[in-house]
N, C-alpha and C. Protein backbone atom coordinates (compact mmCIF):
# COMPACT_ATOMS: atom_id res chain seq x y z
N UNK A 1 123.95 -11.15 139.15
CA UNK A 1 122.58 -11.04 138.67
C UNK A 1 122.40 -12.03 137.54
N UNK A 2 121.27 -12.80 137.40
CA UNK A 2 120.68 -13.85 136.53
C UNK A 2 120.30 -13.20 135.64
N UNK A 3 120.61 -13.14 134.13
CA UNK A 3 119.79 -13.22 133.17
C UNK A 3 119.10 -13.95 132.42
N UNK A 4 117.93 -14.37 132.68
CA UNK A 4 117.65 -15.51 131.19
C UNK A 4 117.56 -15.19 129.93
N UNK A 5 117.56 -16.23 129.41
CA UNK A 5 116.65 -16.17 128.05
C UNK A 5 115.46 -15.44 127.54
N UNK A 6 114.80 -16.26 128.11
CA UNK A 6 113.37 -15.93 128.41
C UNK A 6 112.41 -16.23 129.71
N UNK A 7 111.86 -15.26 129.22
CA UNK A 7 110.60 -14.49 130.38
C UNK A 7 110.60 -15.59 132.04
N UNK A 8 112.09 -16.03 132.37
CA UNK A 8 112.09 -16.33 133.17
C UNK A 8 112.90 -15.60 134.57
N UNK A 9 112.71 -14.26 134.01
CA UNK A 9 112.92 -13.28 135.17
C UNK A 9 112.58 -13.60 136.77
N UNK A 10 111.49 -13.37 136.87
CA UNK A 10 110.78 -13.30 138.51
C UNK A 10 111.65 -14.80 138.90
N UNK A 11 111.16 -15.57 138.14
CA UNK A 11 111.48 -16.82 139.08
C UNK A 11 112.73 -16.76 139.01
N UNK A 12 114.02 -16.23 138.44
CA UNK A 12 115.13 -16.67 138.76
C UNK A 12 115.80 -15.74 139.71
N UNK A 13 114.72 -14.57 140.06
CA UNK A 13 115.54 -13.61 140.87
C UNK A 13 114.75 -14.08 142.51
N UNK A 14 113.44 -14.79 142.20
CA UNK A 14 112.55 -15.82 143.31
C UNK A 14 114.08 -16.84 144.01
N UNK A 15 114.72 -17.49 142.81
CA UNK A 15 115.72 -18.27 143.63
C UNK A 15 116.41 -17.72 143.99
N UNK A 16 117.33 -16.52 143.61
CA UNK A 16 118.47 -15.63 144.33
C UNK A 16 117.91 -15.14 145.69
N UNK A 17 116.59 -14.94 145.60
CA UNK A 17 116.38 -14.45 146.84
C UNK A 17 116.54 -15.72 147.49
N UNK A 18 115.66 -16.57 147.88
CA UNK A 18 115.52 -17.75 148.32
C UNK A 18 116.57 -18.79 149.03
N UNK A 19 117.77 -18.44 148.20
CA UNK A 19 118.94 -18.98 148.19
C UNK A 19 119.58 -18.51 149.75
N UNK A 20 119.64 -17.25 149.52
CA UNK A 20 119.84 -16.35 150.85
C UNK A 20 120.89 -17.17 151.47
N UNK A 21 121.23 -17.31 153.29
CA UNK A 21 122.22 -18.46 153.88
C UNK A 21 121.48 -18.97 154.48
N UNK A 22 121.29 -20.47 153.72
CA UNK A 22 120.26 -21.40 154.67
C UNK A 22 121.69 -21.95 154.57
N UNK A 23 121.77 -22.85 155.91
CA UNK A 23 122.48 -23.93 156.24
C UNK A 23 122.58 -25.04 156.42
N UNK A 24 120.98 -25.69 156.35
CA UNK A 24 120.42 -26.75 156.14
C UNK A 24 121.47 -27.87 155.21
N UNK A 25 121.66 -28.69 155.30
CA UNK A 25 122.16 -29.73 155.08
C UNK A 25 121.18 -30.82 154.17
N UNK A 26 121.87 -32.02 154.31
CA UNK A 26 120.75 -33.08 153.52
C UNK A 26 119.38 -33.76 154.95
N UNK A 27 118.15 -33.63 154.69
CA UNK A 27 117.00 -33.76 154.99
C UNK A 27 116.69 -32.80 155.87
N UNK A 28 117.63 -31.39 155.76
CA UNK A 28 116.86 -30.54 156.80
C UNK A 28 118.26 -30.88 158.12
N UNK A 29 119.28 -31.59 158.17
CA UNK A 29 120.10 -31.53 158.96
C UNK A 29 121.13 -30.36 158.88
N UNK A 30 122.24 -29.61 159.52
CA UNK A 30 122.77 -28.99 159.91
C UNK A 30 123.90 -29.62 158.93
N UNK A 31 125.07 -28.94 158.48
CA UNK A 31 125.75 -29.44 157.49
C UNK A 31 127.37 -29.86 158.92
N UNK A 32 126.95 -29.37 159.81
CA UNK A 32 127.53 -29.83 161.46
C UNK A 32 127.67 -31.02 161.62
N UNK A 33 126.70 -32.27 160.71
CA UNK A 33 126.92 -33.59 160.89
C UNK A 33 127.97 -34.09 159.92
N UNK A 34 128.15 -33.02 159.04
CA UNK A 34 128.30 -33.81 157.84
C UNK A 34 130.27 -33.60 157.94
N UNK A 35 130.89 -33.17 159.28
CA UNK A 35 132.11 -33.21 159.15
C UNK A 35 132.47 -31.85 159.06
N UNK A 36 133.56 -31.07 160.35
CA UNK A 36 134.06 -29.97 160.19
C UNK A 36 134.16 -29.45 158.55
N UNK A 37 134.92 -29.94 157.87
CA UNK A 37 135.40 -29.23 156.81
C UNK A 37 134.61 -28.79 155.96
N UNK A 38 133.22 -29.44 155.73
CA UNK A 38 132.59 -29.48 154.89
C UNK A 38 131.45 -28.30 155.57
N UNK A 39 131.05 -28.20 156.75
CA UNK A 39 130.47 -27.79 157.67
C UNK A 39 130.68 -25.87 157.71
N UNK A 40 132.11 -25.87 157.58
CA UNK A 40 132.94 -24.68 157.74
C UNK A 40 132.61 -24.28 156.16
N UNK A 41 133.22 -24.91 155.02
CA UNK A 41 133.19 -24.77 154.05
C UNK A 41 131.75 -24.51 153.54
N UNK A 42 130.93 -25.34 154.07
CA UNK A 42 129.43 -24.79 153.67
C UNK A 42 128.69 -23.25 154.41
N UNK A 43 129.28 -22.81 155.22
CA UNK A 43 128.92 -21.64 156.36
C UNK A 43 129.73 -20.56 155.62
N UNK A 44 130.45 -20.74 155.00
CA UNK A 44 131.58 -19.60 154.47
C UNK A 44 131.18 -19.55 152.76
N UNK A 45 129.90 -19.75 152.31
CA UNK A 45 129.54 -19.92 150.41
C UNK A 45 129.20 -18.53 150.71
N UNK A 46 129.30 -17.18 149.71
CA UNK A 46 128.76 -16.19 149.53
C UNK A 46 127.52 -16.59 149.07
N UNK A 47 126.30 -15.54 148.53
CA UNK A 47 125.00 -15.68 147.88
C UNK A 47 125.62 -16.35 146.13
N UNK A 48 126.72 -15.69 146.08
CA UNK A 48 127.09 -15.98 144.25
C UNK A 48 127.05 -17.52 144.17
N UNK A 49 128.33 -17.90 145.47
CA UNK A 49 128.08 -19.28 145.52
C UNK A 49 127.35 -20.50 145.51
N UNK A 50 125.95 -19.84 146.14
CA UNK A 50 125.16 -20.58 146.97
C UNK A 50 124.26 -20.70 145.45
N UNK A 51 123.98 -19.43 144.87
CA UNK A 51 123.25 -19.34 143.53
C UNK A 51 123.90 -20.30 142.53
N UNK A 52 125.38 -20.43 142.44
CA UNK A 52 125.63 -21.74 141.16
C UNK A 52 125.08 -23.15 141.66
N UNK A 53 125.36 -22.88 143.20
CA UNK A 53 124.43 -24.84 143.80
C UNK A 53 123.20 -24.99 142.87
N UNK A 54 122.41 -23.93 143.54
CA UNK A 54 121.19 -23.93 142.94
C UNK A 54 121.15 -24.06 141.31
N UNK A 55 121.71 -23.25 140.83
CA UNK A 55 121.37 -23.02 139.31
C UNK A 55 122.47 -24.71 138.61
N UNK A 56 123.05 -25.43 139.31
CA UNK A 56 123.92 -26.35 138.97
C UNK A 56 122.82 -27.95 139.15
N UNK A 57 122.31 -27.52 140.49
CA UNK A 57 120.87 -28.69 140.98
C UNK A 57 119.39 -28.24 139.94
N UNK A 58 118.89 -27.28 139.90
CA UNK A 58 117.73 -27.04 139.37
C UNK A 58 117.99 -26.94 137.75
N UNK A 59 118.93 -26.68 136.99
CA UNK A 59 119.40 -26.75 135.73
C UNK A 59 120.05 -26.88 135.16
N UNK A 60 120.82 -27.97 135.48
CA UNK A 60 122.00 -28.97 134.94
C UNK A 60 122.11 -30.21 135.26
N UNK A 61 121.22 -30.59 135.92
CA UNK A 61 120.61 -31.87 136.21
C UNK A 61 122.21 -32.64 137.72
N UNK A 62 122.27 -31.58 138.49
CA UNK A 62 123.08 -31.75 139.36
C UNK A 62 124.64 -31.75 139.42
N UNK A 63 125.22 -31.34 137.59
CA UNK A 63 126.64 -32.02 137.05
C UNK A 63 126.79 -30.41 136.94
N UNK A 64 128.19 -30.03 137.25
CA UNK A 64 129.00 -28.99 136.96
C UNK A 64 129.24 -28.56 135.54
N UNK A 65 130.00 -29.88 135.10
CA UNK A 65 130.31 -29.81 133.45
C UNK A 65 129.55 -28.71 132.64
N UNK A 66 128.20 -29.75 132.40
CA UNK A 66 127.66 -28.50 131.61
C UNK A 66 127.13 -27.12 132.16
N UNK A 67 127.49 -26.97 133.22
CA UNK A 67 127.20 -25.28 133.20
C UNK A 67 128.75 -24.79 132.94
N UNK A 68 129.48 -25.30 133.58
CA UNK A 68 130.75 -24.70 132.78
C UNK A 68 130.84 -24.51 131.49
N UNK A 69 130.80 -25.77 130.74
CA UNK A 69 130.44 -25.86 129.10
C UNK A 69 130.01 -24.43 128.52
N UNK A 70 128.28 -24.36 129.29
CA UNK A 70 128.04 -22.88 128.85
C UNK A 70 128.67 -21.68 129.17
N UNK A 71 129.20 -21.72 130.37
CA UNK A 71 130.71 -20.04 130.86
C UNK A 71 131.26 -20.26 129.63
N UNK A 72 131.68 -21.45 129.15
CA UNK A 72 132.98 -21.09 128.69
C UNK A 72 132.75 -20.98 127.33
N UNK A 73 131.40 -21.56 126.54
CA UNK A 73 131.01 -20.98 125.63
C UNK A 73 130.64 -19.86 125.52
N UNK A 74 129.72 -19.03 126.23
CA UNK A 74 129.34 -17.65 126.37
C UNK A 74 130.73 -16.83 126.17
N UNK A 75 131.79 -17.51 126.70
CA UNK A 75 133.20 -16.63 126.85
C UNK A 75 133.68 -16.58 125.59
N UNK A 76 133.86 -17.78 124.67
CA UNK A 76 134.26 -18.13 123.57
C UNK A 76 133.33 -17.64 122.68
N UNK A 77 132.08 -17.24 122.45
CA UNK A 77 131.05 -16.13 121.73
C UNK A 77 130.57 -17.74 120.79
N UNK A 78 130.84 -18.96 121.64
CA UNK A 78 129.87 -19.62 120.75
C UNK A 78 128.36 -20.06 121.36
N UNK A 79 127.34 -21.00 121.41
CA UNK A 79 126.22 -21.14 121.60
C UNK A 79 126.21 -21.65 123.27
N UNK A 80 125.03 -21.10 123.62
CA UNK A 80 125.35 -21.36 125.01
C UNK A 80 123.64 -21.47 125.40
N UNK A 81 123.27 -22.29 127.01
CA UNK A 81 122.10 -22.63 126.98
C UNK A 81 121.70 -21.19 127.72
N UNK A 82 121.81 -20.87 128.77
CA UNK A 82 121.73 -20.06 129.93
C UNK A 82 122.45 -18.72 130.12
N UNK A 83 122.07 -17.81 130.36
CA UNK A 83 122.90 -16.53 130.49
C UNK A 83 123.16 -16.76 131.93
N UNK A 84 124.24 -16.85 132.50
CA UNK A 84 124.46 -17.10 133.89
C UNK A 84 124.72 -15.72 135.01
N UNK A 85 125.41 -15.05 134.60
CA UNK A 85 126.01 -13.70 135.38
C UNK A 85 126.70 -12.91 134.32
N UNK A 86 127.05 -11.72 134.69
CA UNK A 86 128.03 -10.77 133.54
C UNK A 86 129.59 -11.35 134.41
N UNK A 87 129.73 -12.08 135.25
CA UNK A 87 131.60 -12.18 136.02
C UNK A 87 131.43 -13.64 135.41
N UNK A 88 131.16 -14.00 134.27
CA UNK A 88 131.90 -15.60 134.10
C UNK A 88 133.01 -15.89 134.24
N UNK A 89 134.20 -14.95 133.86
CA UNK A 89 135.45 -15.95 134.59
C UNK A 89 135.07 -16.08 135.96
N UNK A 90 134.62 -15.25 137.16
CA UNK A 90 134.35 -15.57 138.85
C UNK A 90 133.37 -16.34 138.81
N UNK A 91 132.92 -16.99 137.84
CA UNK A 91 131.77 -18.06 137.88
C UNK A 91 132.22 -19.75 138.13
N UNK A 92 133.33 -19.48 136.69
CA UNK A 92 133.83 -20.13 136.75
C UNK A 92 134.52 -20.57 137.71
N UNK A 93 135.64 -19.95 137.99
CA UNK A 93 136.35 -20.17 139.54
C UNK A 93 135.51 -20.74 140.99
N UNK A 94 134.88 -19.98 140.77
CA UNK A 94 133.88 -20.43 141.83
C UNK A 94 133.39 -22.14 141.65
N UNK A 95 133.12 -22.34 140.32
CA UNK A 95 132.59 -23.82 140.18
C UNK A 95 133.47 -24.56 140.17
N UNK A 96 134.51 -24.19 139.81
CA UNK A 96 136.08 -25.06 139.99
C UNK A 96 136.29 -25.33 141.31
N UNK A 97 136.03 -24.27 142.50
CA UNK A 97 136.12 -24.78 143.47
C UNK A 97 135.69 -25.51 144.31
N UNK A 98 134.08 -25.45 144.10
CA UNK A 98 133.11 -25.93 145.03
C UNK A 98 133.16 -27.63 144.03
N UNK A 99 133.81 -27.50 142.81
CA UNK A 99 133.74 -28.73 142.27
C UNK A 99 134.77 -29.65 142.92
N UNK A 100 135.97 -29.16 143.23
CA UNK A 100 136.92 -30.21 143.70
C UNK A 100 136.93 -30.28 145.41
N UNK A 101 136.28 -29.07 145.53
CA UNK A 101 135.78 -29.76 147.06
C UNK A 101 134.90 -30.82 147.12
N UNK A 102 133.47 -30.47 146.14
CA UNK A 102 132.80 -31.78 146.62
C UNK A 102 133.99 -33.37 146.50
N UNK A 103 134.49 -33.43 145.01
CA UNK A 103 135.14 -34.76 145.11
C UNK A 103 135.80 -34.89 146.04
N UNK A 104 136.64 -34.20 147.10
CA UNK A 104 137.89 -34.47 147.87
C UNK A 104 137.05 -34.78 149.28
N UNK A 105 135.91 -34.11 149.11
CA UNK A 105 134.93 -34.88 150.24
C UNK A 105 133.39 -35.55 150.39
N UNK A 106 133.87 -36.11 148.91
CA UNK A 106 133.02 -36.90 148.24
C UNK A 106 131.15 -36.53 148.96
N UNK A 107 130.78 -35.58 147.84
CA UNK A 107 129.70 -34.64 148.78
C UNK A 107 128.85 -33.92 147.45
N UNK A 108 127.89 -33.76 147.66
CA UNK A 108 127.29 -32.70 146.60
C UNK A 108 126.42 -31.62 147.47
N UNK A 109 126.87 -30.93 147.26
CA UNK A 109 127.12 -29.26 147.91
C UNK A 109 125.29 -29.19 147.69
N UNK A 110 124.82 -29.34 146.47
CA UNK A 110 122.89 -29.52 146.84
C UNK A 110 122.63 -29.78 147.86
N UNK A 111 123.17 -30.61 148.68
CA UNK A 111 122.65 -31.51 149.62
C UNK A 111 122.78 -30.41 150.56
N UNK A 112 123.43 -29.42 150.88
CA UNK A 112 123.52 -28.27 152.00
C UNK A 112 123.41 -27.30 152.24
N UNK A 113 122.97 -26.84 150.91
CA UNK A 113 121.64 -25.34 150.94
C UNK A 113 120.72 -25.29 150.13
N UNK A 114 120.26 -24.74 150.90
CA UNK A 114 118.55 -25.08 150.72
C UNK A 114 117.74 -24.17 148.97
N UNK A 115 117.34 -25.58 148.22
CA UNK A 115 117.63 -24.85 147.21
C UNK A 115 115.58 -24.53 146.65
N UNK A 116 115.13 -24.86 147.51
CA UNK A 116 113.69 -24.19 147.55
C UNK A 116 113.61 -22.29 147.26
């Protein structure tokens, strides 16, 4: 569950819903073009998963780093931008993973669910 800051409730529980399992790929393609592994790997993201794409594309300007930055500040009780979930270590993990997948198949995971 998303908490914000501020009074940005509806819309951030608008994207959790939203997020749902689209499979869509980059322009509306099937992530089927984009190479078994990545294909498989994109069909198998839970909603938690699919929600850091989103919350990593729509408010972090597409870079992992700084949303980690903030887990790991929130963890460390120093200043942080975003309240992300109450499981930040499984946040984390999670972004660790989907992070060294994209590099190993040089890919940005935005590109394959649908983050409308």
């Amino acid at each position: 569950m998303i908490r914000p800051l501020r009074g940005n409730g509806a819309r951030f529980r608008q994207m959790a819903q939203e997020v749902g399992n689209s499979d869509k790929g980059p322009l509306g393609a099937s992530p089927l073009g984009a190479g078994k592994a990545v294909s498989d790997f994109v069909n198998g993201l839970s909603d938690e998963y699919r929600m850091l794409i989103v919350l990593k594309a729509q408010l972090y300007g597409g870079a992992w780093e700084p949303m980690l930055d903030d887990l790991r500040n929130r963890l460390a009780g120093k200043p942080y931008i975003f309240k992300l979930a109450n499981r930040i270590k499984d946040d984390i993990e999670r972004i660790e993973r989907m992070q060294k997948f994209e590099t190993e198949h040089d890919i940005d995971m935005a590109d394959y669910v649908d983050l409308t």
